[in-house]
C-alpha atoms as a PDB file:
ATOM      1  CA  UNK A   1     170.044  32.046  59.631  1.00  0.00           C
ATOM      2  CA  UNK A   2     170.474  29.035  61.302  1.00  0.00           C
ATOM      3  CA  UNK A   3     173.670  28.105  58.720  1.00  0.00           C
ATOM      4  CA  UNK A   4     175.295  31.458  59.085  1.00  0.00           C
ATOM      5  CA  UNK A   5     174.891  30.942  63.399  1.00  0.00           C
ATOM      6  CA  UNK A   6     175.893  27.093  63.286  1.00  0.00           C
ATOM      7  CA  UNK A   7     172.467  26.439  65.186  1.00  0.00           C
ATOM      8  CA  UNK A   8     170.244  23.422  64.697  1.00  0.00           C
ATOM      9  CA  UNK A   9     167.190  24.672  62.643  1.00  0.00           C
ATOM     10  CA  UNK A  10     164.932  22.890  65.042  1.00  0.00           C
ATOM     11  CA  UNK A  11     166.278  24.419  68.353  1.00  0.00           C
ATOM     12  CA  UNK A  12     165.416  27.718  66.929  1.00  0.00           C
ATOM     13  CA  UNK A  13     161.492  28.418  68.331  1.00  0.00           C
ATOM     14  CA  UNK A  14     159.188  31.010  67.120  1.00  0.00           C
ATOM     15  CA  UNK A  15     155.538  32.310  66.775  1.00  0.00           C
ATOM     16  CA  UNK A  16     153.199  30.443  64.761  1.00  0.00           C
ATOM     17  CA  UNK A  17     154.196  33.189  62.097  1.00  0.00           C
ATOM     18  CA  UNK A  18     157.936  32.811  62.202  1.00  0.00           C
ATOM     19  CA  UNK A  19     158.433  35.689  64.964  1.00  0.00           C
ATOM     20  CA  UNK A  20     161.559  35.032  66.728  1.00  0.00           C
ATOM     21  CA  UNK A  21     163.454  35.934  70.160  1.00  0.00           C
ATOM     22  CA  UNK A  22     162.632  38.780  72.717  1.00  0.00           C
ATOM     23  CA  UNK A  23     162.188  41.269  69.635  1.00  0.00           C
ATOM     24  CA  UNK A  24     159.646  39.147  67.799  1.00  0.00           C
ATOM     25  CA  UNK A  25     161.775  39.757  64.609  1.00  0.00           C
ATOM     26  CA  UNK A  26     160.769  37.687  61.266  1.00  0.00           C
ATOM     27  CA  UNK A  27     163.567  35.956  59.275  1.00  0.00           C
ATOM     28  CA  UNK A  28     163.683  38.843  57.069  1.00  0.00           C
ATOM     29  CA  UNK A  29     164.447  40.826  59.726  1.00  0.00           C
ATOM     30  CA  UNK A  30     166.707  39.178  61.281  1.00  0.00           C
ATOM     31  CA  UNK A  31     168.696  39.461  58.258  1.00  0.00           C
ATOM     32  CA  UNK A  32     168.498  43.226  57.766  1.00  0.00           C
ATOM     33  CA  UNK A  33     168.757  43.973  61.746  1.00  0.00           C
ATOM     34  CA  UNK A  34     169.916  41.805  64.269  1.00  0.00           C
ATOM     35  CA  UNK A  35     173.438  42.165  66.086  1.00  0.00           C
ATOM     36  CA  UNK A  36     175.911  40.489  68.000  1.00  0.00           C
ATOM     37  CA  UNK A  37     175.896  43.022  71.023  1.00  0.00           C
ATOM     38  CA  UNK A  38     177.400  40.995  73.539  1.00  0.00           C
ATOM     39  CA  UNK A  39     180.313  40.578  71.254  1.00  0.00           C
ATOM     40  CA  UNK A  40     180.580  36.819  71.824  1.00  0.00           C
ATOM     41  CA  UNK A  41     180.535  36.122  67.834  1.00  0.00           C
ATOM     42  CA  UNK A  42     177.224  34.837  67.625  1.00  0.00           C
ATOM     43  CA  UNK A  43     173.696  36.482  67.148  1.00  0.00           C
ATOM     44  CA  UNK A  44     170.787  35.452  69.584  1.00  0.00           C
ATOM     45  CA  UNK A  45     167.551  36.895  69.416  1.00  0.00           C
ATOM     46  CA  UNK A  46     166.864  35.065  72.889  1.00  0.00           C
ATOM     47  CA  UNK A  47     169.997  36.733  74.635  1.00  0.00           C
ATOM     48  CA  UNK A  48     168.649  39.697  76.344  1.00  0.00           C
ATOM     49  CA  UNK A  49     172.047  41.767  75.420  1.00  0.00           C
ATOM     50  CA  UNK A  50     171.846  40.518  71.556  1.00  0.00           C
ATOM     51  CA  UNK A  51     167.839  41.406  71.792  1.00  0.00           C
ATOM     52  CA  UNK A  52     167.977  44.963  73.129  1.00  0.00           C
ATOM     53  CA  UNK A  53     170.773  45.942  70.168  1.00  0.00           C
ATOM     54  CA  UNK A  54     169.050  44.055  67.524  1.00  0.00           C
ATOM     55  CA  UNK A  55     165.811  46.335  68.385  1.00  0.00           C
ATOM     56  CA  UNK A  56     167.573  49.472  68.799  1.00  0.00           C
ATOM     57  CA  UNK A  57     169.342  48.632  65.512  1.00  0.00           C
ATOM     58  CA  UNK A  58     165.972  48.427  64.345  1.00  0.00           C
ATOM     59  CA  UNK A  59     164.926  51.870  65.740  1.00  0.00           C
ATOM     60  CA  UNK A  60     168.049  53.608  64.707  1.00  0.00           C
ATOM     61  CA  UNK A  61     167.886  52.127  60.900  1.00  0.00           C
ATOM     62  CA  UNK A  62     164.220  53.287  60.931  1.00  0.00           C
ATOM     63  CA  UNK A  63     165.248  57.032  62.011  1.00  0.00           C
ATOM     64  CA  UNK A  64     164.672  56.978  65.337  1.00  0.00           C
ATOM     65  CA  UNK A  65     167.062  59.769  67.246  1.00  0.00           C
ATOM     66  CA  UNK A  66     168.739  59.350  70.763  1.00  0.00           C
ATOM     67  CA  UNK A  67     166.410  61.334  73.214  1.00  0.00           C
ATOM     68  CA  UNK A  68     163.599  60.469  70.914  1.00  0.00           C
ATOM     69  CA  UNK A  69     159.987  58.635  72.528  1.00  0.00           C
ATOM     70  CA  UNK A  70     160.213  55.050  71.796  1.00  0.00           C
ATOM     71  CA  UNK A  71     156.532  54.093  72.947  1.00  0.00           C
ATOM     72  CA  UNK A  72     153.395  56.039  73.323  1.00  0.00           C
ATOM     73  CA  UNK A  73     151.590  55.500  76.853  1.00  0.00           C
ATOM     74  CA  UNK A  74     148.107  53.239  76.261  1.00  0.00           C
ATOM     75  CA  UNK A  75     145.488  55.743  77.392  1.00  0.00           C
ATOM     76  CA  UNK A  76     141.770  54.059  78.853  1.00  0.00           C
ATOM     77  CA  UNK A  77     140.718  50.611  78.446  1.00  0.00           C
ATOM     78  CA  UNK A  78     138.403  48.318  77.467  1.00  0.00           C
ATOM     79  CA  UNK A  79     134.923  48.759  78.765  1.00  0.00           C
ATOM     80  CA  UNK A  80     134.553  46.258  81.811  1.00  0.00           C
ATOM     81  CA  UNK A  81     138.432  45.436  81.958  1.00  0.00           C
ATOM     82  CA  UNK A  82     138.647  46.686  85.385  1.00  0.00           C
ATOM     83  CA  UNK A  83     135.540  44.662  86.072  1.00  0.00           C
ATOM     84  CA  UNK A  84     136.871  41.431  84.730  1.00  0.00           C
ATOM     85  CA  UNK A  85     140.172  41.862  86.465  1.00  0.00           C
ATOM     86  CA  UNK A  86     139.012  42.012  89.598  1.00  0.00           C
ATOM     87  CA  UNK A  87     136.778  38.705  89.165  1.00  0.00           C
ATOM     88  CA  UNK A  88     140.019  36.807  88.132  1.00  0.00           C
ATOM     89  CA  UNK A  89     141.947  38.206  90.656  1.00  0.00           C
ATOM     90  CA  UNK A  90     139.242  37.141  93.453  1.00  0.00           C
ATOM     91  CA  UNK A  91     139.006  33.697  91.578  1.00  0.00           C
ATOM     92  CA  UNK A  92     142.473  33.418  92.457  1.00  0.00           C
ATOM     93  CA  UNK A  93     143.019  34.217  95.838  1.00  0.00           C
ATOM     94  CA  UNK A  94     140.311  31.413  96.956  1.00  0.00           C
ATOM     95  CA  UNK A  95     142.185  28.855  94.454  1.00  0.00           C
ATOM     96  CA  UNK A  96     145.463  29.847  96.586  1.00  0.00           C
ATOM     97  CA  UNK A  97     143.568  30.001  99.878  1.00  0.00           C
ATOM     98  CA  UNK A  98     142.872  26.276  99.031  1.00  0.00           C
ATOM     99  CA  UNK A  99     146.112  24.885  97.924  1.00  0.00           C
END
């Protein structure tokens, strides 16, 4: 990846797994599915432009159709969320109303 882009294998960060750019792709699927879609002749998962085709190249080469859902709304919570939430957000209004 980083011969076929001309970058410097150690500029290139990802997840302790290998995950890389906005799409968290994995070298392998880089390969298969990332795209230049800013058209300036180089792929980068950390462009936004090159990100959003790469994952909708994704989508599309798994069967996904235009019009289509791409993500399913989270329904409930965890028990106490709401409860712990508040707490940190408390916690920080008197660490900003300090300084």
């Amino acid at each position: 990846m980083a011969r076929d882009e001309k970058d410097d294998p150690l500029d290139l960060k990802g997840s302790f797994a290998g995950a890389m750019g906005y799409g968290q792709f994995m070298p392998s699927s880089y390969r298969q599915y990332a795209v230049d879609f800013n058209g300036d002749g180089h792929i980068n998962l950390w462009d936004p432009e090159d990100a959003i085709g790469s994952v909708a190249n994704y989508f599309k080469q798994h069967g996904w159709v235009s019009g289509d859902t791409v993500a399913v709304q989270a329904m409930g919570q965890a028990p106490g969320a709401g409860e712990r939430l508040q707490k940190l957000n408390t916690a920080c209004r008197s660490w900003q109303q300090r300084g």
